[in-house]
C-alpha atoms as a PDB file:
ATOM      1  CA  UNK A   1     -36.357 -40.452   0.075  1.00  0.00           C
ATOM      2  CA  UNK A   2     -38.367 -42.575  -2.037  1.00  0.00           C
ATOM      3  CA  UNK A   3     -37.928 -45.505   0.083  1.00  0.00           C
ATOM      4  CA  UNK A   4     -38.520 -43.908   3.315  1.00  0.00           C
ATOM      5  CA  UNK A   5     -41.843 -45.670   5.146  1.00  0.00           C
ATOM      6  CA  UNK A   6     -44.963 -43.459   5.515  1.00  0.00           C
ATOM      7  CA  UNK A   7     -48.893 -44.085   6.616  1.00  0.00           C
ATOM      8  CA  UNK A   8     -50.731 -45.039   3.289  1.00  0.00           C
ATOM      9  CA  UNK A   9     -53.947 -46.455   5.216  1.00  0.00           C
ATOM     10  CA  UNK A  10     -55.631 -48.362   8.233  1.00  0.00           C
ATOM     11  CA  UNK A  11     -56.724 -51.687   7.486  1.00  0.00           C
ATOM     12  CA  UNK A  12     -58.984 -54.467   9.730  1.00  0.00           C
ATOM     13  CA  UNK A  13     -58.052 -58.023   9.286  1.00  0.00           C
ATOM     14  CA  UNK A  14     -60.845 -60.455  11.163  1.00  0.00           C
ATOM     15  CA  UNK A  15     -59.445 -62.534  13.730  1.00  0.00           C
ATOM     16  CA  UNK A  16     -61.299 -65.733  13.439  1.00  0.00           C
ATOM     17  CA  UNK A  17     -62.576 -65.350  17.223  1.00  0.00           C
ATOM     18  CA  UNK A  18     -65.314 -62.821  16.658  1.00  0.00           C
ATOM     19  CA  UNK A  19     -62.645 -59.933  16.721  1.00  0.00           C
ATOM     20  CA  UNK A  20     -61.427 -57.391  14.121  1.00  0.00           C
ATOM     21  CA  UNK A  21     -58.354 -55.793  15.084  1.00  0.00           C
ATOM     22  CA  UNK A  22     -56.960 -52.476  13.158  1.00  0.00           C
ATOM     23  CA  UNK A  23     -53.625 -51.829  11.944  1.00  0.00           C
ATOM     24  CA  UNK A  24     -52.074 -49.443   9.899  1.00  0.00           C
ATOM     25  CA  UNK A  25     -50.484 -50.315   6.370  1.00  0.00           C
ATOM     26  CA  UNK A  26     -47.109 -48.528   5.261  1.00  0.00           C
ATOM     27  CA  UNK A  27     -46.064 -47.824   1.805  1.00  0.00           C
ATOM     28  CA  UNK A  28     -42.892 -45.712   0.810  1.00  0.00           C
ATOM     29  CA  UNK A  29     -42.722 -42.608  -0.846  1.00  0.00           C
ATOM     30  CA  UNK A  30     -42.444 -44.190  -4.158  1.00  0.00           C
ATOM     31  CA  UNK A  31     -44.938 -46.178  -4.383  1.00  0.00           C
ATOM     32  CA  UNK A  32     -47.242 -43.391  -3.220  1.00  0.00           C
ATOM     33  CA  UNK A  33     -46.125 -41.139  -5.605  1.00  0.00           C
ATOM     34  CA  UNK A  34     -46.343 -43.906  -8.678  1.00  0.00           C
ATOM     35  CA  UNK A  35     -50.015 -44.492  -7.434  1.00  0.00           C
ATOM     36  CA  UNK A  36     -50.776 -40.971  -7.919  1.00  0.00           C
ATOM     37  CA  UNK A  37     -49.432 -40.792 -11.093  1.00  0.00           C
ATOM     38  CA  UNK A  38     -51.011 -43.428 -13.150  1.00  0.00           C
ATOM     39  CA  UNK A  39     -54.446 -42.061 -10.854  1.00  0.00           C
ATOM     40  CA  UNK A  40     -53.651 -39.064 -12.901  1.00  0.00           C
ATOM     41  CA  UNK A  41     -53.249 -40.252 -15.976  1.00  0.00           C
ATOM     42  CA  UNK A  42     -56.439 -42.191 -16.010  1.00  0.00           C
ATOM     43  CA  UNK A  43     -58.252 -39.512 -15.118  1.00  0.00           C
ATOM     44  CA  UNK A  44     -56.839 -37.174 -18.325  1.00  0.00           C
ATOM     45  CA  UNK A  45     -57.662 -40.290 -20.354  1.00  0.00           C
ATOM     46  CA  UNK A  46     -60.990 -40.412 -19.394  1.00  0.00           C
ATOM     47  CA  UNK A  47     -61.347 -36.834 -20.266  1.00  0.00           C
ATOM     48  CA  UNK A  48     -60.019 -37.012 -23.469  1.00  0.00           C
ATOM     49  CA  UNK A  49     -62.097 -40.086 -24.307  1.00  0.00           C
ATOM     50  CA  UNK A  50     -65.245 -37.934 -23.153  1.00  0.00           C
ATOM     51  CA  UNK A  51     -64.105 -34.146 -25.134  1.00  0.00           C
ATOM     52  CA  UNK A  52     -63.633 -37.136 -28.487  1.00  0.00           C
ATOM     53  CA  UNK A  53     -67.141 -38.568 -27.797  1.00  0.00           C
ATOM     54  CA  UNK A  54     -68.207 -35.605 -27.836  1.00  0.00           C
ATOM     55  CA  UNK A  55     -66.521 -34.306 -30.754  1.00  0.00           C
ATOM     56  CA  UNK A  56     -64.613 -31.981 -28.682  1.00  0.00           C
ATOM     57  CA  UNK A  57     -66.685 -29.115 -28.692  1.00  0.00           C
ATOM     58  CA  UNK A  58     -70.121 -29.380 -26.963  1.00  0.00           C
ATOM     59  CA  UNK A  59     -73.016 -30.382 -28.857  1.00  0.00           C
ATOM     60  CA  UNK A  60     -70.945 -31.169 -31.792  1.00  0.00           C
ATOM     61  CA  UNK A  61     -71.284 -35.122 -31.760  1.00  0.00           C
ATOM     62  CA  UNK A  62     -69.305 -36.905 -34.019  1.00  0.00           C
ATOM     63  CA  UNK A  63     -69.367 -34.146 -36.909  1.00  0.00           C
ATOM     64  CA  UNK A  64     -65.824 -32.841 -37.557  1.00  0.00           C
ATOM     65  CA  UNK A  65     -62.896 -30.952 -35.985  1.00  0.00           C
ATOM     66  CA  UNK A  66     -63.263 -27.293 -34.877  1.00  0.00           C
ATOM     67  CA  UNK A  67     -61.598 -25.272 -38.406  1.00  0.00           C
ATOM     68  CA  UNK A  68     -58.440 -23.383 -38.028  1.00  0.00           C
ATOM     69  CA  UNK A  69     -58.457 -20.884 -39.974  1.00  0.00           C
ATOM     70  CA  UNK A  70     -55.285 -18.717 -41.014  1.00  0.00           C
ATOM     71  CA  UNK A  71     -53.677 -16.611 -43.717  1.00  0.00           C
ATOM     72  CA  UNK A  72     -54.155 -18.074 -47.229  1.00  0.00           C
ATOM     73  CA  UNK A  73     -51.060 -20.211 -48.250  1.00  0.00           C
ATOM     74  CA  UNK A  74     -51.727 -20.976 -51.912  1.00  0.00           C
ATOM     75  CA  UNK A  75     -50.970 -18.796 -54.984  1.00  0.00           C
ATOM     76  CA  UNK A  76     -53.408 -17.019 -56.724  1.00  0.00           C
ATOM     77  CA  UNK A  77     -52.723 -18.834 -59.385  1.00  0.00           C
ATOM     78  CA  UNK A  78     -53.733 -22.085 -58.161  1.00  0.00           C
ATOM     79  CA  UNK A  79     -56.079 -20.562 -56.172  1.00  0.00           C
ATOM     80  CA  UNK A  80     -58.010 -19.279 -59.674  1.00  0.00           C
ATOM     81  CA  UNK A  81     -57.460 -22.717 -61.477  1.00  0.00           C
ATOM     82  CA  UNK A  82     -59.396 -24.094 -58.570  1.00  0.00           C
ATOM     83  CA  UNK A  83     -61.873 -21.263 -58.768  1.00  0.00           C
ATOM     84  CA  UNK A  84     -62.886 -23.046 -62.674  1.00  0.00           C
ATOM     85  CA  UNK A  85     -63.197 -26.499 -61.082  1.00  0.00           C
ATOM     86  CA  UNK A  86     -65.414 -25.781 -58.527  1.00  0.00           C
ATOM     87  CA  UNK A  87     -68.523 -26.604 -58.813  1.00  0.00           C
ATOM     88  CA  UNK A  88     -68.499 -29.242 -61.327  1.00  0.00           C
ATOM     89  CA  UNK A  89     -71.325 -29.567 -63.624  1.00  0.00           C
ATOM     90  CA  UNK A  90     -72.385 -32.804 -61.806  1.00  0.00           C
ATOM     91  CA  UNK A  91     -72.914 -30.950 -58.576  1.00  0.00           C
ATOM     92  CA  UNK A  92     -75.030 -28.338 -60.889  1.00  0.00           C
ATOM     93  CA  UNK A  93     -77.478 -30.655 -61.943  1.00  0.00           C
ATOM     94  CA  UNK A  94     -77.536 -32.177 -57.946  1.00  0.00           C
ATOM     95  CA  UNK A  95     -79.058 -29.256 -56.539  1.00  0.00           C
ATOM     96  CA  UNK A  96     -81.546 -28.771 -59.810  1.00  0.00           C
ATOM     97  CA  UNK A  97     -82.869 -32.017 -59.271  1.00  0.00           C
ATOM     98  CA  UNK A  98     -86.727 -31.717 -59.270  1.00  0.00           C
ATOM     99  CA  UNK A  99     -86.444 -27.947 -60.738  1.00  0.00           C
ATOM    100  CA  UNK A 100     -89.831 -28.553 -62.759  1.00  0.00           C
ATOM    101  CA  UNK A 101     -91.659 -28.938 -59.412  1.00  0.00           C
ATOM    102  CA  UNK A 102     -89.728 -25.940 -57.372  1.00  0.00           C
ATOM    103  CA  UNK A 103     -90.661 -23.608 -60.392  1.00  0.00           C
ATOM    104  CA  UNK A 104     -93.496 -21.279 -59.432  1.00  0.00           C
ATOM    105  CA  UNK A 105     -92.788 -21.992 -55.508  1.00  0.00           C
ATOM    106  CA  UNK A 106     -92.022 -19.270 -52.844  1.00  0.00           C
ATOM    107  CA  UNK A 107     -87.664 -18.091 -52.689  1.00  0.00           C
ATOM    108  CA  UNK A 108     -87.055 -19.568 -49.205  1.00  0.00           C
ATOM    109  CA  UNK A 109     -84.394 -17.414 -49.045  1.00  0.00           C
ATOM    110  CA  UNK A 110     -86.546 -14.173 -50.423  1.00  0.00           C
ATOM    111  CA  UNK A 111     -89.935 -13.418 -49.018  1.00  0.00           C
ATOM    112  CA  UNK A 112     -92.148 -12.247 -51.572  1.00  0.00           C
ATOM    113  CA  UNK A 113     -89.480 -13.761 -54.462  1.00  0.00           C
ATOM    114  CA  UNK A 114     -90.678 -17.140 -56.182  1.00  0.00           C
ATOM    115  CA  UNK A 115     -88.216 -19.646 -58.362  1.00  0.00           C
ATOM    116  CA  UNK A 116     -88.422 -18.348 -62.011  1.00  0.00           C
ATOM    117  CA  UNK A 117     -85.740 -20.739 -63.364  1.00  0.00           C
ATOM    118  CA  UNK A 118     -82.901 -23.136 -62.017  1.00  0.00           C
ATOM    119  CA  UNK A 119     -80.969 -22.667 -59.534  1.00  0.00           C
ATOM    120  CA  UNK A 120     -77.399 -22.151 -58.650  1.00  0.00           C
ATOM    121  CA  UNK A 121     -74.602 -24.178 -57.027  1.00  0.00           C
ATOM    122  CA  UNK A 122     -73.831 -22.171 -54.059  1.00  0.00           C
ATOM    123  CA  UNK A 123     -70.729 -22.964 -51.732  1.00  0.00           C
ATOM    124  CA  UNK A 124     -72.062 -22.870 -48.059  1.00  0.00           C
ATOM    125  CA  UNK A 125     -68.952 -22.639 -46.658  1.00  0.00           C
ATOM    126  CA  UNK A 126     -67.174 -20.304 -48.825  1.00  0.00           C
ATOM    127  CA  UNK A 127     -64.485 -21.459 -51.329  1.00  0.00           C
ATOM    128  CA  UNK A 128     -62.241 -18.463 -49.938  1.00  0.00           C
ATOM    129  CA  UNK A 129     -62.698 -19.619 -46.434  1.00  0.00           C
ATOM    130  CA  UNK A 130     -62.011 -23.619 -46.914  1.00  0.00           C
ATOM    131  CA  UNK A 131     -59.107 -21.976 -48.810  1.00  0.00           C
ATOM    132  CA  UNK A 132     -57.881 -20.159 -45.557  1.00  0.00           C
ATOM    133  CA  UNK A 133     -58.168 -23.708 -43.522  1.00  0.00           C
ATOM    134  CA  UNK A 134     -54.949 -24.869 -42.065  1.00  0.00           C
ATOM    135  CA  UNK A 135     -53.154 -27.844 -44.080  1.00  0.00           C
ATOM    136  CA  UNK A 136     -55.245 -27.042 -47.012  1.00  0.00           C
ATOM    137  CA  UNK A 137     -52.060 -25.817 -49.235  1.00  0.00           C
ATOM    138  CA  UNK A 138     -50.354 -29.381 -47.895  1.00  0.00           C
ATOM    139  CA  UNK A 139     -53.655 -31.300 -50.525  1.00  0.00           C
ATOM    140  CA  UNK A 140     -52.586 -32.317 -53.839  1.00  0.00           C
ATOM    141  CA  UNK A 141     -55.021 -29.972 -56.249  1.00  0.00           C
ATOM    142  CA  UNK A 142     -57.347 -33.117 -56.673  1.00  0.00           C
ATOM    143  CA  UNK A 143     -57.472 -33.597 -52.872  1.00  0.00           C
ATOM    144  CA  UNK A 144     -58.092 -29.802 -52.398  1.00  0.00           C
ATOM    145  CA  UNK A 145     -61.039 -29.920 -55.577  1.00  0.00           C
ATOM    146  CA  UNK A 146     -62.739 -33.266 -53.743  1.00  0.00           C
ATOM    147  CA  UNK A 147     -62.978 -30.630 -50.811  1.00  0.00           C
ATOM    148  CA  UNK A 148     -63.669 -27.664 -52.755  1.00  0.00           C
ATOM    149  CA  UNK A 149     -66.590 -30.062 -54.054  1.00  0.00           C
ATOM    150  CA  UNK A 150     -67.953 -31.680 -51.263  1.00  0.00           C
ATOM    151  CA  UNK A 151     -71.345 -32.215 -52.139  1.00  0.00           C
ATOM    152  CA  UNK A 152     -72.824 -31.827 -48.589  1.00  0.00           C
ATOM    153  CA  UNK A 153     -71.412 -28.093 -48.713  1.00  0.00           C
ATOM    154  CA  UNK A 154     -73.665 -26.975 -51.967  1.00  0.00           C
ATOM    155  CA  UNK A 155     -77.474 -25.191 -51.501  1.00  0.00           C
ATOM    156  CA  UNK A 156     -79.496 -24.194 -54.628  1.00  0.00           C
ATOM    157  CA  UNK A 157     -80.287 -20.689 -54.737  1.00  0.00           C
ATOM    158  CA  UNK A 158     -82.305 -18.657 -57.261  1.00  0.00           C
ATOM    159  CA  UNK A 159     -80.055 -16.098 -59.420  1.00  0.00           C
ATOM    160  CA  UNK A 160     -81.402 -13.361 -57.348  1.00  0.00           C
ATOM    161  CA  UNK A 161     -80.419 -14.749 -54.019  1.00  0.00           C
ATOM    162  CA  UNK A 162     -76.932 -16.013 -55.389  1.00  0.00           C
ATOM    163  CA  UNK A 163     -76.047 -12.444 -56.393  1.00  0.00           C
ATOM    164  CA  UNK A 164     -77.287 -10.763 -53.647  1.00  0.00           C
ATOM    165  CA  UNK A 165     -75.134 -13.067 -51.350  1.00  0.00           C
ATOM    166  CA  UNK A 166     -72.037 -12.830 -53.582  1.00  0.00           C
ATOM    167  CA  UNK A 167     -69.246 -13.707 -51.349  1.00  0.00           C
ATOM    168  CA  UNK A 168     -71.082 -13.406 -48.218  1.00  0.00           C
ATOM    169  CA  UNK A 169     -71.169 -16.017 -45.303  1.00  0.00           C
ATOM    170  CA  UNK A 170     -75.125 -16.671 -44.059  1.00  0.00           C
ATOM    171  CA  UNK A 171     -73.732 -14.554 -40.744  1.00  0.00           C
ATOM    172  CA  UNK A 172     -73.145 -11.725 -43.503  1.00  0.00           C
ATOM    173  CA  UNK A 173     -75.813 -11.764 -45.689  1.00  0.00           C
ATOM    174  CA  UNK A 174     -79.586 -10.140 -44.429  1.00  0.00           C
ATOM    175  CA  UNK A 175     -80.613  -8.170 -47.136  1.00  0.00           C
ATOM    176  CA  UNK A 176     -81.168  -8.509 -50.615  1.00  0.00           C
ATOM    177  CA  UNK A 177     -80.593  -4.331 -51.232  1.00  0.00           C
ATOM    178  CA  UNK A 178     -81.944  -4.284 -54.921  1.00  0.00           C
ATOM    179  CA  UNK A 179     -85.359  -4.659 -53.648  1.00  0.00           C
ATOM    180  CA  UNK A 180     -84.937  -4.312 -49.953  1.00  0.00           C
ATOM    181  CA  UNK A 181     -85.791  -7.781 -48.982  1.00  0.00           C
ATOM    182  CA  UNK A 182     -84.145  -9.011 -45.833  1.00  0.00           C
ATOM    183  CA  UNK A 183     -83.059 -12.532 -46.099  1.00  0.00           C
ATOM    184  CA  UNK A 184     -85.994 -15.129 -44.658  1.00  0.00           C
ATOM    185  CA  UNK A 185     -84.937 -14.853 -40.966  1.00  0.00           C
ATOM    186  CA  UNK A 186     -85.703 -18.771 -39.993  1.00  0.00           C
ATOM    187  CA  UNK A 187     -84.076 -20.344 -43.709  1.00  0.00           C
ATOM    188  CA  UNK A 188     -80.707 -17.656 -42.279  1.00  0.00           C
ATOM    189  CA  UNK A 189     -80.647 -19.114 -39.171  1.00  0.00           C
ATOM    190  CA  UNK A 190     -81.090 -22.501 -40.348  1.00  0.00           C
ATOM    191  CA  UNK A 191     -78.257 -21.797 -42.464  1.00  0.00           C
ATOM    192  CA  UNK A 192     -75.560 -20.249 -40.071  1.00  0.00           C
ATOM    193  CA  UNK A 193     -75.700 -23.754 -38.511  1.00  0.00           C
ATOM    194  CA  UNK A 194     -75.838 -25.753 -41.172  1.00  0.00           C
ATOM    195  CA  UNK A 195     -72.488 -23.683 -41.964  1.00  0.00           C
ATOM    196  CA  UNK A 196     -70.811 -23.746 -38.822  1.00  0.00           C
ATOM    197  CA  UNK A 197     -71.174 -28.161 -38.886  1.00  0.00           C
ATOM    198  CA  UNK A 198     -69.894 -28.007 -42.586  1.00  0.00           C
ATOM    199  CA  UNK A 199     -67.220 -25.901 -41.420  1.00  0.00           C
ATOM    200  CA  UNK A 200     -66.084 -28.949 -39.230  1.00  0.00           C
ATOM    201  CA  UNK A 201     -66.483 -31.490 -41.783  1.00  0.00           C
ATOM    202  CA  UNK A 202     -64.685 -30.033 -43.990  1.00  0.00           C
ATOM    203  CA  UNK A 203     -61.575 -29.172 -41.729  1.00  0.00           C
ATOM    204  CA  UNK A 204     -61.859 -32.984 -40.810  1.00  0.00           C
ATOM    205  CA  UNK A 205     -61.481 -33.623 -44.512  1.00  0.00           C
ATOM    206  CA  UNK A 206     -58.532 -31.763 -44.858  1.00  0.00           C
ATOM    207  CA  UNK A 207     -56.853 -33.241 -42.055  1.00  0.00           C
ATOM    208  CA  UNK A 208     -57.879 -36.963 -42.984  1.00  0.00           C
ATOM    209  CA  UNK A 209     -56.265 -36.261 -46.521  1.00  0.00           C
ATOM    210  CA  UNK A 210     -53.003 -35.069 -44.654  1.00  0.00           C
ATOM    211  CA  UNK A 211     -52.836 -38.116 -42.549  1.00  0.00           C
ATOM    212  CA  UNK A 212     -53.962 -40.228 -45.530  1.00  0.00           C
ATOM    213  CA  UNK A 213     -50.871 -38.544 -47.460  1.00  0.00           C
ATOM    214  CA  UNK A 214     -48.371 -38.844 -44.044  1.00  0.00           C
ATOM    215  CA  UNK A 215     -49.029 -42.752 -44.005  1.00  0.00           C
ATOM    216  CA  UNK A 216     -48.599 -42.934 -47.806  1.00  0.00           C
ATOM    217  CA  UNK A 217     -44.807 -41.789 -47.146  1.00  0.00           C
ATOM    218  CA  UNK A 218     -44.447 -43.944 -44.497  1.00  0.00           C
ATOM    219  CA  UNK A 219     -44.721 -47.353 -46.768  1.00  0.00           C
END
């Protein structure tokens, strides 16, 4: 079968006397078929070269991977030694920096609320979440505390805000109830998508630390 004769195309070949004559040009079932295949696989190579430009998920860039989350896999135990280690005292002072000139200002967060005093470290994506992020129990505890403490994933907030949010995503949160405030609208939104891109980064983390680890093994 594969090396019975078929019709592939119809060619012209010039005649050198001012005459083109047609002809048709075979090609057996095989070599069809082989054509067609490595066609195809071109064609899902471009694709995947244009979903990883593209960071795989539209308008995403070159940002992360998409997080997978699941059930939690660590113990509580480690899971509350982790809980004192995050955030360190370092990324405490980070999002103080230039507190003397913030004091007095409006509470982006809290219309009507003004900064009375520093702020606090707040996890954007929250430590339960990144927690819940597949290969995260496969970290060594300082791998999982560098992700824990990404600094990109930390936002000052007054006390007031940082209480009222509690364990709350920014999709969550949209009212501080103690003095019926609901949260700034724009600074929420703003928020929410700064969360969703951390979300990413952070998975990519993960996954970079597994590799990282897989490779170690392999020497």
């Amino acid at each position: 079968m594969k090396n019975t004769p078929i019709p592939a195309a119809i060619r012209t070949e010039d005649t050198g006397i001012g005459m083109k004559l047609s002809y048709i040009e075979s090609s057996t079932v095989g070599e069809v078929v082989g054509k067609f295949s490595k066609a195809s696989t071109a064609a899902k190579d471009d694709a995947y070269q244009l979903a990883k430009g593209s960071g795989g998920v539209k308008g995403t860039g070159d940002i992360g991977t998409p997080p997978r989350y699941g059930e939690r896999r660590i113990s509580k135990e480690l899971y509350d030694e982790l809980r004192d280690g995050t955030p360190t005292a370092k990324l405490r002072e980070k999002v103080n920096e230039g507190i003397e000139d913030k004091i007095g200002t409006p509470d982006p967060a809290l219309p009507g609320k003004y900064i009375t005093d520093r702020l606090q470290a707040d996890h954007i994506v929250l430590m339960k979440n990144i927690a819940k992020m597949e290969n995260f129990d496969k970290l060594t505890k300082e791998q999982q505390l560098k992700v824990l403490n990404n600094e990109e994933n930390f936002l000052g907030l007054s006390e007031a805000a940082n209480k009222s949010k509690g364990s709350k995503s920014y999709s969550d949160w949209t009212i501080y109830k103690k003095e019926k405030i609901e949260v700034d609208p724009k600074f929420r939104e703003e928020m929410i998508k700064k969360e969703k891109e951390l979300e990413m980064k952070l998975q990519k983390q993960i996954d970079d630390f597994v590799e990282g680890n897989k490779k170690d093994i392999d020497k």
